[in-house]
C-alpha atoms as a PDB file:
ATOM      1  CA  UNK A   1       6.354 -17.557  -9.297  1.00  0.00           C
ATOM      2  CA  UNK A   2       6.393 -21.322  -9.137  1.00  0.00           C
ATOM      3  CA  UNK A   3       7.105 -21.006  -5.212  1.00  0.00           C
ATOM      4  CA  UNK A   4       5.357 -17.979  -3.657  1.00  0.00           C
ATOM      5  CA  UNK A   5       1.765 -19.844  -3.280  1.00  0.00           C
ATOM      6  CA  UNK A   6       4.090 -22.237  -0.483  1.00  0.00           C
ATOM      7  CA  UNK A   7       5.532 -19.263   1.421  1.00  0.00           C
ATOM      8  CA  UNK A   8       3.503 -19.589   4.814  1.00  0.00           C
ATOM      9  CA  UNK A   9       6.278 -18.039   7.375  1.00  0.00           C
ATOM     10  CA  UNK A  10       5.800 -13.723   7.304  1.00  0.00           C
ATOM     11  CA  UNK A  11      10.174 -13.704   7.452  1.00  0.00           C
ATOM     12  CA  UNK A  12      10.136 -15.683   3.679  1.00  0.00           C
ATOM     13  CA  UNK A  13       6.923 -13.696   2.601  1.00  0.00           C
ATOM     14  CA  UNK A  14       8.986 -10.331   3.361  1.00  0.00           C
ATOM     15  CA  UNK A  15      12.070 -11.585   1.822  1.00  0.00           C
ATOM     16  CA  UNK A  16      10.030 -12.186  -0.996  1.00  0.00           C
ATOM     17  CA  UNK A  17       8.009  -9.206  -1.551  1.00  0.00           C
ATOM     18  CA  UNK A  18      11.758  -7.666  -1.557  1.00  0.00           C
ATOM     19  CA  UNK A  19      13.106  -9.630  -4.375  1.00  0.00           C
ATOM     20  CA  UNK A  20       9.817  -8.793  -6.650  1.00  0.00           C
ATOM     21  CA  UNK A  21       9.821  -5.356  -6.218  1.00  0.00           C
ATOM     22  CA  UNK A  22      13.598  -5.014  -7.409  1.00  0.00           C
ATOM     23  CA  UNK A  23      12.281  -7.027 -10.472  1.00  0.00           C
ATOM     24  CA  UNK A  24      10.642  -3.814 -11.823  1.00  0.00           C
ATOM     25  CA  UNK A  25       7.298  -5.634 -12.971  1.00  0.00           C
ATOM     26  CA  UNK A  26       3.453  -5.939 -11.699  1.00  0.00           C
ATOM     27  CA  UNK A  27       3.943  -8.455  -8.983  1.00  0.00           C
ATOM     28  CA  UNK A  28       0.444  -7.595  -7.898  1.00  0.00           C
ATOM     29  CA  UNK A  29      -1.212 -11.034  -8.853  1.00  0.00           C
ATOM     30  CA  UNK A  30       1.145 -12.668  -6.723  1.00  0.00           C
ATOM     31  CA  UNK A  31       0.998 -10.970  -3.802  1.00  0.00           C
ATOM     32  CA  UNK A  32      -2.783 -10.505  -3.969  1.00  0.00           C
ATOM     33  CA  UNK A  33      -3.659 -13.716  -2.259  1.00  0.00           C
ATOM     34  CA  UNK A  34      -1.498 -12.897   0.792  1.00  0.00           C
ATOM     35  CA  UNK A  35      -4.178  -9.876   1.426  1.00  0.00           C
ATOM     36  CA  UNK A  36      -6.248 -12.481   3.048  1.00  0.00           C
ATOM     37  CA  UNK A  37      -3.579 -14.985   4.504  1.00  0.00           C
ATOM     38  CA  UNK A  38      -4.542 -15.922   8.174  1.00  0.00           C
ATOM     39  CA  UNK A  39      -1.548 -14.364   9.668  1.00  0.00           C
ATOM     40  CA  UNK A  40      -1.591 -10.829  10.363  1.00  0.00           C
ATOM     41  CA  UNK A  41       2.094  -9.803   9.188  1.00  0.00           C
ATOM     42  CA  UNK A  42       1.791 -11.322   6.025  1.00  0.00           C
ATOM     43  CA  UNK A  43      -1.494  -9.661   5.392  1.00  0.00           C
ATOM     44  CA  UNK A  44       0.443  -6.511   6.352  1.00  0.00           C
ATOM     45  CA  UNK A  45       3.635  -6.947   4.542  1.00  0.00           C
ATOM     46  CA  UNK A  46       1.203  -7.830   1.230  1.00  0.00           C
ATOM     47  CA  UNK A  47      -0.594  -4.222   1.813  1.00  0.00           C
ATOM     48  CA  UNK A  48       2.549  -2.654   2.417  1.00  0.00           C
ATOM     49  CA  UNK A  49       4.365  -4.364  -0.958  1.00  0.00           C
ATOM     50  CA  UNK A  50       0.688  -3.682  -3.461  1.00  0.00           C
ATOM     51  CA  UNK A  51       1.184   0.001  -2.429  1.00  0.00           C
ATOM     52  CA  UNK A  52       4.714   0.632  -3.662  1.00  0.00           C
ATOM     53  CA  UNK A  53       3.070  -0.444  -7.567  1.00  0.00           C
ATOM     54  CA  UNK A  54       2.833   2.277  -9.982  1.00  0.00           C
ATOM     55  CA  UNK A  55      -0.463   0.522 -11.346  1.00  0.00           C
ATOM     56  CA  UNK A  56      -1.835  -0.097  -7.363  1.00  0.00           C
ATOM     57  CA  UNK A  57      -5.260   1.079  -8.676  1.00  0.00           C
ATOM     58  CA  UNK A  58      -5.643  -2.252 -10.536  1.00  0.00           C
ATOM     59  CA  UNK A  59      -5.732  -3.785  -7.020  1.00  0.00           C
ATOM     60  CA  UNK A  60      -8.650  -1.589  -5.772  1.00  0.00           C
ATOM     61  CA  UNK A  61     -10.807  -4.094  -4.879  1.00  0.00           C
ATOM     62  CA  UNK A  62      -7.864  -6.039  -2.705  1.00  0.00           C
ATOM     63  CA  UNK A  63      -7.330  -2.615  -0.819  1.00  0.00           C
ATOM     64  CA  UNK A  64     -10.872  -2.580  -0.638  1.00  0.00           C
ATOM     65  CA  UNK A  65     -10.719  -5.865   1.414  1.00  0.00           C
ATOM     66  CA  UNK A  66      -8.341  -4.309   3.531  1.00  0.00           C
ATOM     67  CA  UNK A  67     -10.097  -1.324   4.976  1.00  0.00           C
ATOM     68  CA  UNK A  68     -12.578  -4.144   6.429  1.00  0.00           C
ATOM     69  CA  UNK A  69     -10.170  -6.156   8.069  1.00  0.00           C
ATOM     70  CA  UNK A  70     -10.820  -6.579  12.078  1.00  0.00           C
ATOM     71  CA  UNK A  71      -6.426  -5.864  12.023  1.00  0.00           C
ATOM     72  CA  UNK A  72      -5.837  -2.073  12.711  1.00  0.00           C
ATOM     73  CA  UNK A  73      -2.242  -3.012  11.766  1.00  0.00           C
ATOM     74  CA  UNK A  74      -3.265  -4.271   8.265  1.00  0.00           C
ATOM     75  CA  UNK A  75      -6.014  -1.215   7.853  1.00  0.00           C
ATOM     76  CA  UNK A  76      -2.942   1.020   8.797  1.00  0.00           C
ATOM     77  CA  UNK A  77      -0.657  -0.575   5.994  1.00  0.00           C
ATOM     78  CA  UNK A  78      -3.534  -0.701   3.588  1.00  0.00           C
ATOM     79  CA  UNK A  79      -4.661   3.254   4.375  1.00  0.00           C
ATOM     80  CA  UNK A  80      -1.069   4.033   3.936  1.00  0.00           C
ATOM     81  CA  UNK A  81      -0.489   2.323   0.418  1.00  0.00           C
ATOM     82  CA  UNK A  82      -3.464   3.749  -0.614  1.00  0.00           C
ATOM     83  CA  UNK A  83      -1.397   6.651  -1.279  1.00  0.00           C
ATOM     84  CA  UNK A  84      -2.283   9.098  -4.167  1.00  0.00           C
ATOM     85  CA  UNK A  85      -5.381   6.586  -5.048  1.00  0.00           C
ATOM     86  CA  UNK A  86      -7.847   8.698  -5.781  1.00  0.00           C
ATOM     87  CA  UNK A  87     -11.419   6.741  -6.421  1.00  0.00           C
ATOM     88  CA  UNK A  88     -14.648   7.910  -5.183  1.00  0.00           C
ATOM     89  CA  UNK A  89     -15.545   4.039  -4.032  1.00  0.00           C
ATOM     90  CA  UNK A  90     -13.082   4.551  -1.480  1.00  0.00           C
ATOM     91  CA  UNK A  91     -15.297   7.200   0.245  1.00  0.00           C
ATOM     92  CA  UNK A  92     -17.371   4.537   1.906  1.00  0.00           C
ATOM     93  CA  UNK A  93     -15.201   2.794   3.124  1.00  0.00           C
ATOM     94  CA  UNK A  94     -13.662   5.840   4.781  1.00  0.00           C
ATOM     95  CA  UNK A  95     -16.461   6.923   5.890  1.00  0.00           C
ATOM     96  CA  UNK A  96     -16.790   3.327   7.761  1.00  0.00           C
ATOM     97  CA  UNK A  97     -13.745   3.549   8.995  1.00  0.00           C
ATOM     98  CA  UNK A  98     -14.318   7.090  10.572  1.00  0.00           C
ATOM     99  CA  UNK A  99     -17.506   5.527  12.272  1.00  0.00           C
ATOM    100  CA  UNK A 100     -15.404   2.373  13.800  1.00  0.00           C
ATOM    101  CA  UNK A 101     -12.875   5.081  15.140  1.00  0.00           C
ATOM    102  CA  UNK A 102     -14.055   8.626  16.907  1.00  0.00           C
ATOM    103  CA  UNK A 103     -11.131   8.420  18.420  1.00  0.00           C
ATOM    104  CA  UNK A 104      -7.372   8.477  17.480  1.00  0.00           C
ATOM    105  CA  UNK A 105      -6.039   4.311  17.767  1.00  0.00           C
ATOM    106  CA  UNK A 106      -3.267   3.241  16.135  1.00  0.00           C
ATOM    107  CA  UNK A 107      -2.635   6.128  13.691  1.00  0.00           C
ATOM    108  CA  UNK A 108      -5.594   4.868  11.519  1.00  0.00           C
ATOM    109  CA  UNK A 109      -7.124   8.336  12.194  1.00  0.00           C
ATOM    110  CA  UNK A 110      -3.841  10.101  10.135  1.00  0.00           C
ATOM    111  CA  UNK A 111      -3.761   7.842   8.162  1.00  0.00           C
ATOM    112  CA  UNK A 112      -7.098   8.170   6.745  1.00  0.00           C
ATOM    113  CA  UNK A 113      -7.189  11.619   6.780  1.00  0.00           C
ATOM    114  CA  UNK A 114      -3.676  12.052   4.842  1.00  0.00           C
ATOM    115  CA  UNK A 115      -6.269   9.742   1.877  1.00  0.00           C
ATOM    116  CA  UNK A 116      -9.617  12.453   2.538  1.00  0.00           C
ATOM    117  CA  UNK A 117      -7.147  15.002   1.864  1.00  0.00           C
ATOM    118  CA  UNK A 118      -6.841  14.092  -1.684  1.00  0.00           C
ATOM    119  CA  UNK A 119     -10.836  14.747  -1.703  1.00  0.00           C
ATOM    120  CA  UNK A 120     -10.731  18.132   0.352  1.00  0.00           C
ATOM    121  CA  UNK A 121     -12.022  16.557   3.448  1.00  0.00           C
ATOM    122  CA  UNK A 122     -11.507  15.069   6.797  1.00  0.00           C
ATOM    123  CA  UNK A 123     -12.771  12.640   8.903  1.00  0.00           C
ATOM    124  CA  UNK A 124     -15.087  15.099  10.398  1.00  0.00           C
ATOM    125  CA  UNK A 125     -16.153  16.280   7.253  1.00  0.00           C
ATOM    126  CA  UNK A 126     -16.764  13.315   5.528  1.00  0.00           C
END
């Protein structure tokens, strides 16, 4: 805890993320402020790491932040650990997300129509 806010290379970050999620506890504070790091891995690795909590809904508003990053890498990660998250906020941002991408790029397309399933829709229908 003392240590994480120094981490700065994405190799330590993933190590890290690693070690906290073998400690069985809600990590999720501490790997919040990585959601926004300038480097894209890290900001990837944190998505990826908040989505394996049992209590990930507390972190809404971080995945929130997420689904607007300019990284389809990081929106991948985040649309994947939004996994069995089921809040009608999200909708809008799905919806955006459907706009920035007619198209299949990436996987973000699967992605975010694996989370409108949980609503009974697609990205067509949405």
């Amino acid at each position: 805890k003392e240590n994480i806010g120094k981490i700065d290379d994405d190799e330590t970050f993933r190590f890290c993320t690693y070690i906290l999620r073998e400690t069985d506890t809600d990590y999720g504070r501490l790997i919040e402020p990585f959601t926004i790091n300038s480097d894209e891995n890290i900001r990837v690795q944190a998505f990826y790491t908040l989505g394996q909590l049992k209590n990930k809904k507390d972190y809404l508003d971080c995945f929130i932040q997420g689904l607007q990053d300019n990284s389809n890498r990081v929106l991948h990660s985040t649309l994947q650990a939004l996994a069995d998250v089921k809040d009608k906020r999200l909708l809008e941002y799905y919806r955006q997300i459907a706009d920035r991408f007619p198209v299949e790029q990436d996987y973000i397309l699967v992605n975010l129509n694996h989370r409108l399933e949980e609503y009974g829709l697609t990205n067509q229908t949405l």
